[in-house]
C-alpha atoms as a PDB file:
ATOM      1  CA  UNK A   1     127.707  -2.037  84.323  1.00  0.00           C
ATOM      2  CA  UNK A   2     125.217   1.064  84.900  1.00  0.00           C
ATOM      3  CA  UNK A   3     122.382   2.634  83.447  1.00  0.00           C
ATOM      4  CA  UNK A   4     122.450   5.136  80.784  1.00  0.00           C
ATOM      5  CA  UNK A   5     123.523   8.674  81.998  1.00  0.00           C
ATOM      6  CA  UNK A   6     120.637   9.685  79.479  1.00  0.00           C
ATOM      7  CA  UNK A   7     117.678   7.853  78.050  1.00  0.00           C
ATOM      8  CA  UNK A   8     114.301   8.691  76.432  1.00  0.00           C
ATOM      9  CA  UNK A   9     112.492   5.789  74.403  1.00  0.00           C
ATOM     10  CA  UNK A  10     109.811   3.197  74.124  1.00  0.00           C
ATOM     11  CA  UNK A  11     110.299  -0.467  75.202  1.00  0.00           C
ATOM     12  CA  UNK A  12     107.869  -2.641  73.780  1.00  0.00           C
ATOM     13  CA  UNK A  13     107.129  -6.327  74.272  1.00  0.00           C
ATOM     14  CA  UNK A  14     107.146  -8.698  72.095  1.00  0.00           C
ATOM     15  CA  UNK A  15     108.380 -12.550  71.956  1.00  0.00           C
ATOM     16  CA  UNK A  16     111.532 -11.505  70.302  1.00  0.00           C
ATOM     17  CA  UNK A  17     112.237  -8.139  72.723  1.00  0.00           C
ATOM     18  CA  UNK A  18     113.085  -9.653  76.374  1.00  0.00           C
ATOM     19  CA  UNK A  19     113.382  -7.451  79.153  1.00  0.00           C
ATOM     20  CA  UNK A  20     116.294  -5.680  80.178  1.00  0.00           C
ATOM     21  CA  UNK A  21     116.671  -4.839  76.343  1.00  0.00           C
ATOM     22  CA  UNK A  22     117.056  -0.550  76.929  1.00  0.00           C
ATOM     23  CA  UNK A  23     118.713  -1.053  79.982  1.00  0.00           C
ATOM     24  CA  UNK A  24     122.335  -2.279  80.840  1.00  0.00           C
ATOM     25  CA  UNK A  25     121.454  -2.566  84.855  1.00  0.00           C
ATOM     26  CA  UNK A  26     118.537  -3.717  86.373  1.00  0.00           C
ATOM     27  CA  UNK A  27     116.551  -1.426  88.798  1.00  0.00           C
ATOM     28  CA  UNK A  28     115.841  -3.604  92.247  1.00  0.00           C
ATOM     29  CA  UNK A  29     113.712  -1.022  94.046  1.00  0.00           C
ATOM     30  CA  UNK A  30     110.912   1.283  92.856  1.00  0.00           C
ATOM     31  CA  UNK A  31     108.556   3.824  94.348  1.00  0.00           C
ATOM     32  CA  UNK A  32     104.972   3.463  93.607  1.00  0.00           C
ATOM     33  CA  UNK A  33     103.461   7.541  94.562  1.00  0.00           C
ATOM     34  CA  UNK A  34     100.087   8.064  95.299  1.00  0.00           C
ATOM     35  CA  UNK A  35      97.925  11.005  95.600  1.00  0.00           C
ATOM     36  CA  UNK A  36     100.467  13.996  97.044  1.00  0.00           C
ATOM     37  CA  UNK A  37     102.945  11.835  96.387  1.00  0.00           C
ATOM     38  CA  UNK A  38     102.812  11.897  92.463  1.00  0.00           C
ATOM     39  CA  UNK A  39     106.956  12.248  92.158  1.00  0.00           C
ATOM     40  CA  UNK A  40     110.242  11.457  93.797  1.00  0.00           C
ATOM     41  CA  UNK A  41     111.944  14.707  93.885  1.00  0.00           C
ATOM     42  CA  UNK A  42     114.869  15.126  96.388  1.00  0.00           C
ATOM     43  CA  UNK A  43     117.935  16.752  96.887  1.00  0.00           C
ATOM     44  CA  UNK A  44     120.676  14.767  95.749  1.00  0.00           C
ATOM     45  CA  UNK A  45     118.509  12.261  93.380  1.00  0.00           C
ATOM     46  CA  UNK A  46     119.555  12.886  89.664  1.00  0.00           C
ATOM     47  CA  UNK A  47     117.538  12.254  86.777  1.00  0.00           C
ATOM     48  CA  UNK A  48     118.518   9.055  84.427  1.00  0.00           C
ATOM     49  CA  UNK A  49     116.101   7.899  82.187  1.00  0.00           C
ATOM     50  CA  UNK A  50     112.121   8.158  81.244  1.00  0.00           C
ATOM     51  CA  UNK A  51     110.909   4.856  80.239  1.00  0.00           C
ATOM     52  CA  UNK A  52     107.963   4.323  78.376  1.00  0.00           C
ATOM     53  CA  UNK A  53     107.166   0.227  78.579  1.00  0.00           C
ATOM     54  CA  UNK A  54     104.360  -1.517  76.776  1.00  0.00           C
ATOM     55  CA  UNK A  55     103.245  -4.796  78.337  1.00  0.00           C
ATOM     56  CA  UNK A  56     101.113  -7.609  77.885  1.00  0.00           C
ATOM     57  CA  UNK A  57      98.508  -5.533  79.696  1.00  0.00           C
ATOM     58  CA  UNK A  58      98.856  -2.341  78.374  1.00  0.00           C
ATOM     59  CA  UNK A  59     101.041   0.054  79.379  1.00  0.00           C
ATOM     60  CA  UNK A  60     101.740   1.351  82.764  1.00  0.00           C
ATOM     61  CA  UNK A  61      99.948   4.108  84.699  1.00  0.00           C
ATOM     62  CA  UNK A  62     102.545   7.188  83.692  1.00  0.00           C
ATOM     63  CA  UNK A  63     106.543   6.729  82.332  1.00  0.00           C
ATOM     64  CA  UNK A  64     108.734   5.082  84.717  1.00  0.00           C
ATOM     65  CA  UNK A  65     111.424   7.748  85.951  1.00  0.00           C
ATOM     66  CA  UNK A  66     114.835   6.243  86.675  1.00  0.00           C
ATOM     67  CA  UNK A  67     116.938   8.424  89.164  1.00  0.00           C
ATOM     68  CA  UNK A  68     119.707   7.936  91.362  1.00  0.00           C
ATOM     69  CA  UNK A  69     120.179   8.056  94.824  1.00  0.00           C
ATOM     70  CA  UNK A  70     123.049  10.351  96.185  1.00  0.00           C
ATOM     71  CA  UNK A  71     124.878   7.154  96.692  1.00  0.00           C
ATOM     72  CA  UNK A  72     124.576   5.822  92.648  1.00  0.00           C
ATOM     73  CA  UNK A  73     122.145   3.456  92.947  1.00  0.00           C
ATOM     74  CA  UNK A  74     119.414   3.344  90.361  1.00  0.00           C
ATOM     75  CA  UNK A  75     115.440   4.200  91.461  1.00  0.00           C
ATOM     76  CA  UNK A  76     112.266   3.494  89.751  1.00  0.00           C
ATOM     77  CA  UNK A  77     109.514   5.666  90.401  1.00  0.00           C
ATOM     78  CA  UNK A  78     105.536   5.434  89.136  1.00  0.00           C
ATOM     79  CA  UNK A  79     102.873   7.579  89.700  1.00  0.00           C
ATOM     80  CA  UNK A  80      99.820   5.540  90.053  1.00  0.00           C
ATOM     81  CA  UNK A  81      97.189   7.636  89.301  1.00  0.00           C
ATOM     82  CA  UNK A  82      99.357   8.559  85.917  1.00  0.00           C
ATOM     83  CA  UNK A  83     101.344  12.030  85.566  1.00  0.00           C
ATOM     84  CA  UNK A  84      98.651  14.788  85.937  1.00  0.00           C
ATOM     85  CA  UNK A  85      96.287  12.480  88.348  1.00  0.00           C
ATOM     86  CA  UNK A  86      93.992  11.535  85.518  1.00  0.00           C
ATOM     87  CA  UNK A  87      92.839   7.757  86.342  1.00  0.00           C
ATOM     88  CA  UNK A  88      90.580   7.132  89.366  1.00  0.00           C
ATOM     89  CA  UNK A  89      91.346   4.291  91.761  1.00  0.00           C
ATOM     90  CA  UNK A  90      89.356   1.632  89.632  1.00  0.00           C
ATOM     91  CA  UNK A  91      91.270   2.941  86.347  1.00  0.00           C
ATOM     92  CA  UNK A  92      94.841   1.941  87.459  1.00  0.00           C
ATOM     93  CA  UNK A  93      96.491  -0.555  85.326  1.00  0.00           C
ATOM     94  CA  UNK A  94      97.701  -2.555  87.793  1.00  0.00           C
ATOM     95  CA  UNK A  95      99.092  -5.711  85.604  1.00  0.00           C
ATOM     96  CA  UNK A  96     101.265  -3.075  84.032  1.00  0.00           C
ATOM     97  CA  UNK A  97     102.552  -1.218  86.374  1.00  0.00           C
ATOM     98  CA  UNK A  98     103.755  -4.202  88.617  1.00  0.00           C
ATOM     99  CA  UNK A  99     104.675  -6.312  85.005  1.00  0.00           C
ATOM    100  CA  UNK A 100     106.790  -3.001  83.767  1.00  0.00           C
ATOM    101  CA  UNK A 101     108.149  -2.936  87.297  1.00  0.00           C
ATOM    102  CA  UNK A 102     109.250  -6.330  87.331  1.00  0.00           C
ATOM    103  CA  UNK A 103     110.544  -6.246  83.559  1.00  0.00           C
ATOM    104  CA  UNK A 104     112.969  -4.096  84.240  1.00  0.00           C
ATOM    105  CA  UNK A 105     114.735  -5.654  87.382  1.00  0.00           C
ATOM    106  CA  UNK A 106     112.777  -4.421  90.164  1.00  0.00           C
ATOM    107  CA  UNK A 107     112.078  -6.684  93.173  1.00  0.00           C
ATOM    108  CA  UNK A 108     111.275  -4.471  95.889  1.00  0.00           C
ATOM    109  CA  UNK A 109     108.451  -1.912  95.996  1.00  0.00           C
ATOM    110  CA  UNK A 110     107.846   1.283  98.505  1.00  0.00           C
ATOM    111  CA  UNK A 111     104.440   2.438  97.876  1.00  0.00           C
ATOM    112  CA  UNK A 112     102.751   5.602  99.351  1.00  0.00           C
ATOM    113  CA  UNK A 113      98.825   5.976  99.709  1.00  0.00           C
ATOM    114  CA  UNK A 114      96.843   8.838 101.157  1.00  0.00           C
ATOM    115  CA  UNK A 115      94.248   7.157 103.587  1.00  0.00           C
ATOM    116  CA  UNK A 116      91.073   7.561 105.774  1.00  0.00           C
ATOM    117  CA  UNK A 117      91.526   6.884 109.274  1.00  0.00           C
ATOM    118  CA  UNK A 118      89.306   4.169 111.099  1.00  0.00           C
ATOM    119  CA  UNK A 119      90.676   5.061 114.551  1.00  0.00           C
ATOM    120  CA  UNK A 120      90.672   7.651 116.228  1.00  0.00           C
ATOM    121  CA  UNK A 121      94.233   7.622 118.086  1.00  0.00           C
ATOM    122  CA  UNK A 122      95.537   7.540 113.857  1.00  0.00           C
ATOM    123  CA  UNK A 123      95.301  11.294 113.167  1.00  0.00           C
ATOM    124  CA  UNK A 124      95.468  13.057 110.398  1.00  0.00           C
ATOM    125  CA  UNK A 125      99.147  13.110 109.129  1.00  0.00           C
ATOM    126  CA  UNK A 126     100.289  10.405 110.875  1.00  0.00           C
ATOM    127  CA  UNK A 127     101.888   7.438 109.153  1.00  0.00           C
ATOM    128  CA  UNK A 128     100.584   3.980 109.467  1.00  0.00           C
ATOM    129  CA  UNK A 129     102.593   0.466 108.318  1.00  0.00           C
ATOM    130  CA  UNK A 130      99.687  -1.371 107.918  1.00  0.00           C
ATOM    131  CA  UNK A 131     100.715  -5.204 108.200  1.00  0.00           C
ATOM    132  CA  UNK A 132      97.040  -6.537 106.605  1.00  0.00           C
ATOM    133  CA  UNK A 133      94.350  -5.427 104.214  1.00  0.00           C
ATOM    134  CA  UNK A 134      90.505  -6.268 103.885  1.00  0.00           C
ATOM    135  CA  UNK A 135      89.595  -6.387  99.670  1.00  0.00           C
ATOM    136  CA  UNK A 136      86.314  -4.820  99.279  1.00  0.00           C
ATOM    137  CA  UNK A 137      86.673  -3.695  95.613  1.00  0.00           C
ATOM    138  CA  UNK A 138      84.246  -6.342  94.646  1.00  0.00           C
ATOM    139  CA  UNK A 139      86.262  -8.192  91.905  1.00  0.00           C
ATOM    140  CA  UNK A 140      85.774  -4.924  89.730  1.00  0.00           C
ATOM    141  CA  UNK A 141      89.413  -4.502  89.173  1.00  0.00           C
ATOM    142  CA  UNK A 142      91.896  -7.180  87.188  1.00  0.00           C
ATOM    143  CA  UNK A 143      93.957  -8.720  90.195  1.00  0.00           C
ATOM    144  CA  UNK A 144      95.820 -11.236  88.915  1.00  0.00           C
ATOM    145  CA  UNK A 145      98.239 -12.550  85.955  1.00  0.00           C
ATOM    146  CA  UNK A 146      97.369 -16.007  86.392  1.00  0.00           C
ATOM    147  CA  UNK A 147      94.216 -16.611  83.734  1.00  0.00           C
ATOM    148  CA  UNK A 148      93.051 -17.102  80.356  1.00  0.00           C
ATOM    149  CA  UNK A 149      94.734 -20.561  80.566  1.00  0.00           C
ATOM    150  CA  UNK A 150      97.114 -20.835  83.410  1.00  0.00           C
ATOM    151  CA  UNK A 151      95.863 -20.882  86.775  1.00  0.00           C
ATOM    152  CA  UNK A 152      98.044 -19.997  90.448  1.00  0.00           C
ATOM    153  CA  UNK A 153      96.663 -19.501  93.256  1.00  0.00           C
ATOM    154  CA  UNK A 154      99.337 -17.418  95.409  1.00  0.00           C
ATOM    155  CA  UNK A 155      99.945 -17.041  99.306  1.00  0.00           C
ATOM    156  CA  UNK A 156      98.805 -13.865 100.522  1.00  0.00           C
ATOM    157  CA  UNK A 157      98.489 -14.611 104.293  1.00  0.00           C
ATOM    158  CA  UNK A 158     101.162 -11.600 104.751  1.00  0.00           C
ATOM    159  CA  UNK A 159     100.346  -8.989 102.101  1.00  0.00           C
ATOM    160  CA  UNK A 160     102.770  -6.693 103.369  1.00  0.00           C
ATOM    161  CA  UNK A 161     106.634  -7.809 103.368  1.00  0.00           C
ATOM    162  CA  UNK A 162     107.845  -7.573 106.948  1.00  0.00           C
ATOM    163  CA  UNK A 163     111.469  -6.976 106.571  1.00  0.00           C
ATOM    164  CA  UNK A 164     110.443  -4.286 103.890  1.00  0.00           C
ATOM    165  CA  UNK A 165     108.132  -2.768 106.789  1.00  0.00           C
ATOM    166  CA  UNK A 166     110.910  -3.781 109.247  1.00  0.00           C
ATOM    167  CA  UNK A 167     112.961  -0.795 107.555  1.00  0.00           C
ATOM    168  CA  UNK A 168     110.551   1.296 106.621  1.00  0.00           C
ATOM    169  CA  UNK A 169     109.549   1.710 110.168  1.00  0.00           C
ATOM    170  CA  UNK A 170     113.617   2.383 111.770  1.00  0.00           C
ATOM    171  CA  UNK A 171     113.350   5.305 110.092  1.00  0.00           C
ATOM    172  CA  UNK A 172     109.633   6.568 110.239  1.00  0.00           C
ATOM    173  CA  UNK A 173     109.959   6.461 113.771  1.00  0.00           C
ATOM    174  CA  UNK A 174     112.545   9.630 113.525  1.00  0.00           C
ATOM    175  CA  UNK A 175     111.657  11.243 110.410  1.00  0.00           C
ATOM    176  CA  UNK A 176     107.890  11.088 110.349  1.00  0.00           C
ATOM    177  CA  UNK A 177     107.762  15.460 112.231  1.00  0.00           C
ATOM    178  CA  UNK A 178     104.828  16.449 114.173  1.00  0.00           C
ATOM    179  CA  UNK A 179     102.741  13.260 113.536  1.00  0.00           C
ATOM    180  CA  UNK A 180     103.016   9.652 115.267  1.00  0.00           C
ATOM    181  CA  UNK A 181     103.828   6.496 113.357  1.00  0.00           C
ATOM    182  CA  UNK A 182     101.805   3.364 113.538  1.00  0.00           C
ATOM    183  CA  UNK A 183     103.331  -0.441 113.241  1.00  0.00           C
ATOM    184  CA  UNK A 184     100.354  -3.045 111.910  1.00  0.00           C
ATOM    185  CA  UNK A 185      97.115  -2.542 111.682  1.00  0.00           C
ATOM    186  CA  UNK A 186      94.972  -2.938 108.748  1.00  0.00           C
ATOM    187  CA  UNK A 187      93.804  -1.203 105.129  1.00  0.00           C
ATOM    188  CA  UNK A 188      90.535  -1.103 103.898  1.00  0.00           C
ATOM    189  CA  UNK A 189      90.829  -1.249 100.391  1.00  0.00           C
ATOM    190  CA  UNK A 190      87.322   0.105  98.872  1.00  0.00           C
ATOM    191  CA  UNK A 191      86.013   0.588  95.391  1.00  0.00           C
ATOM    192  CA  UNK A 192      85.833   4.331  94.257  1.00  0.00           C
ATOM    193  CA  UNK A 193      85.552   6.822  93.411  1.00  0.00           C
ATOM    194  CA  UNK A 194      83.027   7.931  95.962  1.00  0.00           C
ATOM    195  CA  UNK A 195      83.842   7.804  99.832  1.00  0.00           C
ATOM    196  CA  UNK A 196      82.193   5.616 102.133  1.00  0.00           C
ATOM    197  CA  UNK A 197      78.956   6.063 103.285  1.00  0.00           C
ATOM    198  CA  UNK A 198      78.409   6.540 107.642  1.00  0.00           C
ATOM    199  CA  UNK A 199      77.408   2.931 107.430  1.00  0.00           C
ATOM    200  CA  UNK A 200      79.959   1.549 105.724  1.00  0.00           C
ATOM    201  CA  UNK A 201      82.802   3.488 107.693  1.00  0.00           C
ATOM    202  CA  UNK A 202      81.344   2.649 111.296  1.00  0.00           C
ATOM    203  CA  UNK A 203      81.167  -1.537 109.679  1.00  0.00           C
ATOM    204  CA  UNK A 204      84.903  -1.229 108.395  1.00  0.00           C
ATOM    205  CA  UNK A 205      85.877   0.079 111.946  1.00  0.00           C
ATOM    206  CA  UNK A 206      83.947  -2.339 113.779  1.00  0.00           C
ATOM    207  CA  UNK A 207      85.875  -5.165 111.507  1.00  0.00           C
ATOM    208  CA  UNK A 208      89.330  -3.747 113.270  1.00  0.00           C
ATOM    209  CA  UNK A 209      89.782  -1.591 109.964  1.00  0.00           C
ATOM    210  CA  UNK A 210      92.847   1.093 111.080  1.00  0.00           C
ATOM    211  CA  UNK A 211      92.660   2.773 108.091  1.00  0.00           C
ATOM    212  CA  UNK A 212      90.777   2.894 104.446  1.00  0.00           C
ATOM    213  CA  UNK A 213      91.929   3.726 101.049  1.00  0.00           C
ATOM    214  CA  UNK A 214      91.227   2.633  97.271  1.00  0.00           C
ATOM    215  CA  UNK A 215      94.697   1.601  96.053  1.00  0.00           C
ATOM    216  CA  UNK A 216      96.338  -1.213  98.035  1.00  0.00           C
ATOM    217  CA  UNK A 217      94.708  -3.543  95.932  1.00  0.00           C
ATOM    218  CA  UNK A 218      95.142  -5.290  93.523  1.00  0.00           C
ATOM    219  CA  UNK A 219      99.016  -3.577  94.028  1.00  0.00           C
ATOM    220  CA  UNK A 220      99.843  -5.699  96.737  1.00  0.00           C
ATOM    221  CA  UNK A 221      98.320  -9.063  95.209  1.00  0.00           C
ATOM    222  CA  UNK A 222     100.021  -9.078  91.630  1.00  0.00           C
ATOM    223  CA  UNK A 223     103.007  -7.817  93.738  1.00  0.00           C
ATOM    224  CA  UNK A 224     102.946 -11.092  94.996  1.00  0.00           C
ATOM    225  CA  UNK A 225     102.963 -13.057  92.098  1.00  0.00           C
ATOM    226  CA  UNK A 226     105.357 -11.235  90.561  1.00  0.00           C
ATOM    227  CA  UNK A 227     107.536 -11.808  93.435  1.00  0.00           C
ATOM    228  CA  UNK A 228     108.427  -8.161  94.268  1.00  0.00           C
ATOM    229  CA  UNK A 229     108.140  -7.548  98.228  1.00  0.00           C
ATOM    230  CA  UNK A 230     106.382  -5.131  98.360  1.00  0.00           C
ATOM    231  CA  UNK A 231     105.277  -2.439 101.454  1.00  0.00           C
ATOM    232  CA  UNK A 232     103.019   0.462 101.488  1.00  0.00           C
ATOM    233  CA  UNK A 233     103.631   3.410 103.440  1.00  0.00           C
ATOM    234  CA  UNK A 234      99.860   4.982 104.410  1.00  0.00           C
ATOM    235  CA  UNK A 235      99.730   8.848 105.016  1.00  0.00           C
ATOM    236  CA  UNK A 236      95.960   9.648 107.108  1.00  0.00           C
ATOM    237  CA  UNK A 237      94.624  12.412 105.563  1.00  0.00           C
ATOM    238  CA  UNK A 238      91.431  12.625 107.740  1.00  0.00           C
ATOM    239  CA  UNK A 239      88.724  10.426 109.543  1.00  0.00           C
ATOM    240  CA  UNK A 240      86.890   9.309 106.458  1.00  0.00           C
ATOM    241  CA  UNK A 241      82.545   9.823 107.832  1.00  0.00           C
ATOM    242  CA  UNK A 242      82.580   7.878 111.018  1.00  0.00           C
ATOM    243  CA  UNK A 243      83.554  10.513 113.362  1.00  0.00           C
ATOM    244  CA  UNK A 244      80.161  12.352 113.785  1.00  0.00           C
ATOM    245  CA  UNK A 245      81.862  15.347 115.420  1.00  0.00           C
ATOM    246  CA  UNK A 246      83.763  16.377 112.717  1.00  0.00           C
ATOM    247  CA  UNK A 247      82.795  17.238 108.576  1.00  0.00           C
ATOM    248  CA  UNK A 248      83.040  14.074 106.343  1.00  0.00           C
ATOM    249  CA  UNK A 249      86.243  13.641 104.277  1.00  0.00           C
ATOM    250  CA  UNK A 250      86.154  15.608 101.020  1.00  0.00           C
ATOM    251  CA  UNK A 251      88.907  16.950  98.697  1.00  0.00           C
ATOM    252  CA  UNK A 252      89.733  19.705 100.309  1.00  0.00           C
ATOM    253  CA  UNK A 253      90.581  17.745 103.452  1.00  0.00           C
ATOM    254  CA  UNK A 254      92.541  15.078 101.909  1.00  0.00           C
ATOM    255  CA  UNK A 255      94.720  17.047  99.585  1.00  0.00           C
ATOM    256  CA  UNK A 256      95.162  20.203 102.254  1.00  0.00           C
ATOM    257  CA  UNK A 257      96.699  17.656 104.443  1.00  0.00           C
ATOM    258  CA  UNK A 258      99.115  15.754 101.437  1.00  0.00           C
ATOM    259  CA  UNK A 259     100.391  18.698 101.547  1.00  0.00           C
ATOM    260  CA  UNK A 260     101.588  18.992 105.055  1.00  0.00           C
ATOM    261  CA  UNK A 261     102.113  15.400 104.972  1.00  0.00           C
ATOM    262  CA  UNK A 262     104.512  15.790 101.435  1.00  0.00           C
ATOM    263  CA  UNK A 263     107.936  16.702 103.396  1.00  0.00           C
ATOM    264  CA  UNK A 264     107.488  13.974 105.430  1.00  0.00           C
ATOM    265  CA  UNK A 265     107.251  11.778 103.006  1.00  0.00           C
ATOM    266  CA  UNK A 266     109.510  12.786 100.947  1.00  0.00           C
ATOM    267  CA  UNK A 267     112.133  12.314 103.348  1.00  0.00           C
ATOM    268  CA  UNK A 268     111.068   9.131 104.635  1.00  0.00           C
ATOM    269  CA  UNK A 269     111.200   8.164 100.737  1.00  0.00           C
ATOM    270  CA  UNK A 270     115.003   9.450 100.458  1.00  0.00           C
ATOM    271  CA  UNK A 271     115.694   7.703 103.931  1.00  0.00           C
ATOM    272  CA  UNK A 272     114.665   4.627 103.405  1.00  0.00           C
ATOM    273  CA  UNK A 273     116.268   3.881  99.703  1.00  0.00           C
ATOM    274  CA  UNK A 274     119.455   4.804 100.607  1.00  0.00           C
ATOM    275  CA  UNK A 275     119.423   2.586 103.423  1.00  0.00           C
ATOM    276  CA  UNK A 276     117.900  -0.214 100.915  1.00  0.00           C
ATOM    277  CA  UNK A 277     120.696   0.343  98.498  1.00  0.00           C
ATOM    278  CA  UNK A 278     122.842  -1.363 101.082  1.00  0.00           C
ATOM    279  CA  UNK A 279     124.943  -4.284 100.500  1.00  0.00           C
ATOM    280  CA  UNK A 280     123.679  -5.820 103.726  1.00  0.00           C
ATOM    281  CA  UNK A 281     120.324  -5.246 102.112  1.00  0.00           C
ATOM    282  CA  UNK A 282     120.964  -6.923  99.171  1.00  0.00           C
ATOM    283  CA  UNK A 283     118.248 -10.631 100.036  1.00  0.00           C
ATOM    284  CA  UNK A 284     115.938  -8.773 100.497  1.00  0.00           C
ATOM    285  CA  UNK A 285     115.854  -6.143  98.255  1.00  0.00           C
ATOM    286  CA  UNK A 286     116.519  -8.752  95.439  1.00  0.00           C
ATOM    287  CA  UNK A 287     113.094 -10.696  97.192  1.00  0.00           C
ATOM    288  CA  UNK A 288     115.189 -13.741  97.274  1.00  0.00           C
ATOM    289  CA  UNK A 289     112.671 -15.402  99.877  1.00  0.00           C
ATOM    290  CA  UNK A 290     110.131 -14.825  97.060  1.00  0.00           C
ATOM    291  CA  UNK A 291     111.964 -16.282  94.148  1.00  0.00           C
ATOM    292  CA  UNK A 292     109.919 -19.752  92.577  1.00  0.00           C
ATOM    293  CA  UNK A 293     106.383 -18.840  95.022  1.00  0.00           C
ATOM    294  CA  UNK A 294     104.549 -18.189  91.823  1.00  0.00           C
ATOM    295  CA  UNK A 295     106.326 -20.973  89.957  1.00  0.00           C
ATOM    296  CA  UNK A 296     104.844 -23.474  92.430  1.00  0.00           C
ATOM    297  CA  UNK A 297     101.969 -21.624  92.555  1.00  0.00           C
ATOM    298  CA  UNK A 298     100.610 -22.915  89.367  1.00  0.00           C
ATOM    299  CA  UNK A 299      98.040 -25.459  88.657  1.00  0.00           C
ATOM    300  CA  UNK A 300      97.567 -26.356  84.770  1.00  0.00           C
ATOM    301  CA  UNK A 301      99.445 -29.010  83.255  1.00  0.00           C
ATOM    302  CA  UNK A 302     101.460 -28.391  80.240  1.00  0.00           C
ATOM    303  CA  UNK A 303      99.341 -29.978  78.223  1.00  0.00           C
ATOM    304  CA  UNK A 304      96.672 -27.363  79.464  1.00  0.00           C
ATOM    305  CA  UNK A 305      98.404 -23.808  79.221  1.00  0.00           C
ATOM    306  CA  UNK A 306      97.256 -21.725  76.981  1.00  0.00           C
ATOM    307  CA  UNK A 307      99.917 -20.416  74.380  1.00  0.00           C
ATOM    308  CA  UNK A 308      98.450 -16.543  74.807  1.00  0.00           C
ATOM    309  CA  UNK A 309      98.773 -17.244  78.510  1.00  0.00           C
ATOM    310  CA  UNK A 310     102.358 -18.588  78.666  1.00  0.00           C
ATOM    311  CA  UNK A 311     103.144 -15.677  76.472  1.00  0.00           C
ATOM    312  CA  UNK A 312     101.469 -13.674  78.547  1.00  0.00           C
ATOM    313  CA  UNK A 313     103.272 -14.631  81.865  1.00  0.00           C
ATOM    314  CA  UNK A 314     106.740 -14.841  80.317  1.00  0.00           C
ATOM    315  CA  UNK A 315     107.298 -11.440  80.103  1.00  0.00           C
ATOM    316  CA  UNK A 316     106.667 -11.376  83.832  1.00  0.00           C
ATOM    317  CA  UNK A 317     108.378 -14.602  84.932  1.00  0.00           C
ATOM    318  CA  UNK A 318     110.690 -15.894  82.142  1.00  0.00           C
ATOM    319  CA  UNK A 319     111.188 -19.265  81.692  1.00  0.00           C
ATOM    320  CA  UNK A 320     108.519 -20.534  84.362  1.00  0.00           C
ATOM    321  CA  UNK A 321     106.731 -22.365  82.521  1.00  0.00           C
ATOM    322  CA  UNK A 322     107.747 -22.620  78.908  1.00  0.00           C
END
């Protein structure tokens, strides 16, 4: 079985229309881009399909592109901040991107995120694999799928999977040019759209923050419960406002250095899923040590879920708890 060799349509939930419906293959890894990193273009990756999902929560943050690697293996990729870079941190629809994910096979999620540095050994352009994250987005932002009658409560001790990062990081280490790479450490995740304030930058980096950024949650949570290991791949961009000695981050900055940071990436990107399209890759990239965490996660009895609810959380784990 494969995917299509061309596709352009609209998949749409509904109790009768199960996942997998437009497709004839699932897709097991996706790319979630982030600002410079807003597609997955690369010689030897050939276009396959546009999908255009509608989930229980809306649909996702831009179409999800389906391409294949040189090797034949199907891709997912979403751009989080949508196509042209029109929703702010806050804005993401984070239930549908990692529900439309999920829906259509995928387990396993590289994301890229420009970041602030905290440090001041990270320097702009290099790569960190950050191995923990501190939420300060306040409870603003819709973090979990579990509510409005069904309630889980989800490990999230390790945010970040660690034989996703594992890989990830054999191959950083020689294809990350002119800039160092960084094992562990941990993300800030802030509320936006505004950077920090001086305060706020030198508390974040007296917490042991490594880096800061406005999109590693709630992606990483509902990751989680949707049982997709998931890793994200953070690009420094500058020194956010703590380093006195230098301007504070702006625009300018941030995007001048995607820039220079973009051919990295993109071949890390390229590196790393053809070495995840592996058949010795195949556990993990199907998140078999994941499968049934959310399942025993929960913590309404039957006789208290609520039928939107189980709807709800069918189209993201079918048969759980029907």
């Amino acid at each position: 079985m494969s995917l299509p060799t061309t596709f352009s349509g609209t998949y749409c939930f509904s109790p009768s229309n199960p996942p997998l419906t437009n497709l004839t293959d699932p897709v097991r890894i996706a790319v979630i881009g982030g600002t410079g990193v807003e597609a997955l273009t690369h010689n030897g990756f050939t276009h396959v399909a546009l999908l255009n999902i509608t989930t229980p929560w809306g649909a996702p943050s831009s179409p999800i592109n389906i391409l294949r690697t040189p090797s034949g293996a199907p891709i997912a990729f979403l751009s989080r901040h949508g196509t042209h870079h029109e929703l702010n941190p806050t804005e993401v629809p984070g239930r549908a991107n990692i529900s439309a994910l999920r829906s259509i096979g995928v387990r396993t999620i590289l994301a890229f995120s420009a970041v602030g540095s905290l440090q001041a050994e990270i320097r702009p352009r290099d790569f960190v694999l950050p191995d923990q994250v501190i939420d300060r987005t306040k409870g603003i932002r819709a973090s979990t799928f579990f509510e409005g009658g069904i309630v889980g409560h989800v490990g999230f001790a390790d945010p970040f999977d660690a034989g996703l990062r594992h890989i990830i990081a054999k191959f950083a280490s020689t294809l990350v040019s002119g800039a160092q790479l960084h094992v562990g450490g941990t993300v800030i995740c802030m509320e936006g759209p505004a950077f920090s304030t001086r305060a706020e930058s030198a508390m974040y980096r007296s917490w042991g923050g490594s880096v800061i950024n406005m999109s590693a949650l709630p992606e990483a949570k509902l990751a989680k419960e949707a049982e997709i290991a998931y890793a994200v791949v953070c690009m420094s961009t500058d020194y956010d406002c703590w380093k006195t000695d230098e301007p504070p981050v702006d625009v300018t900055t941030v995007t001048g250095n995607m820039r220079q940071n973009g051919e990295n990436a993109k071949n890390l990107m390229a590196a790393v899923l053809e070495e995840l399209v592996k058949e010795e890759h195949q556990d993990l990239v199907e998140a078999k040590h994941l499968q049934n965490a959310s399942k025993w996660a929960n913590c309404t009895a039957k006789a208290g879920l609520g039928k939107e609810a189980v709807e709800r959380i069918e189209f993201l784990l079918p048969g759980y708890f029907d």
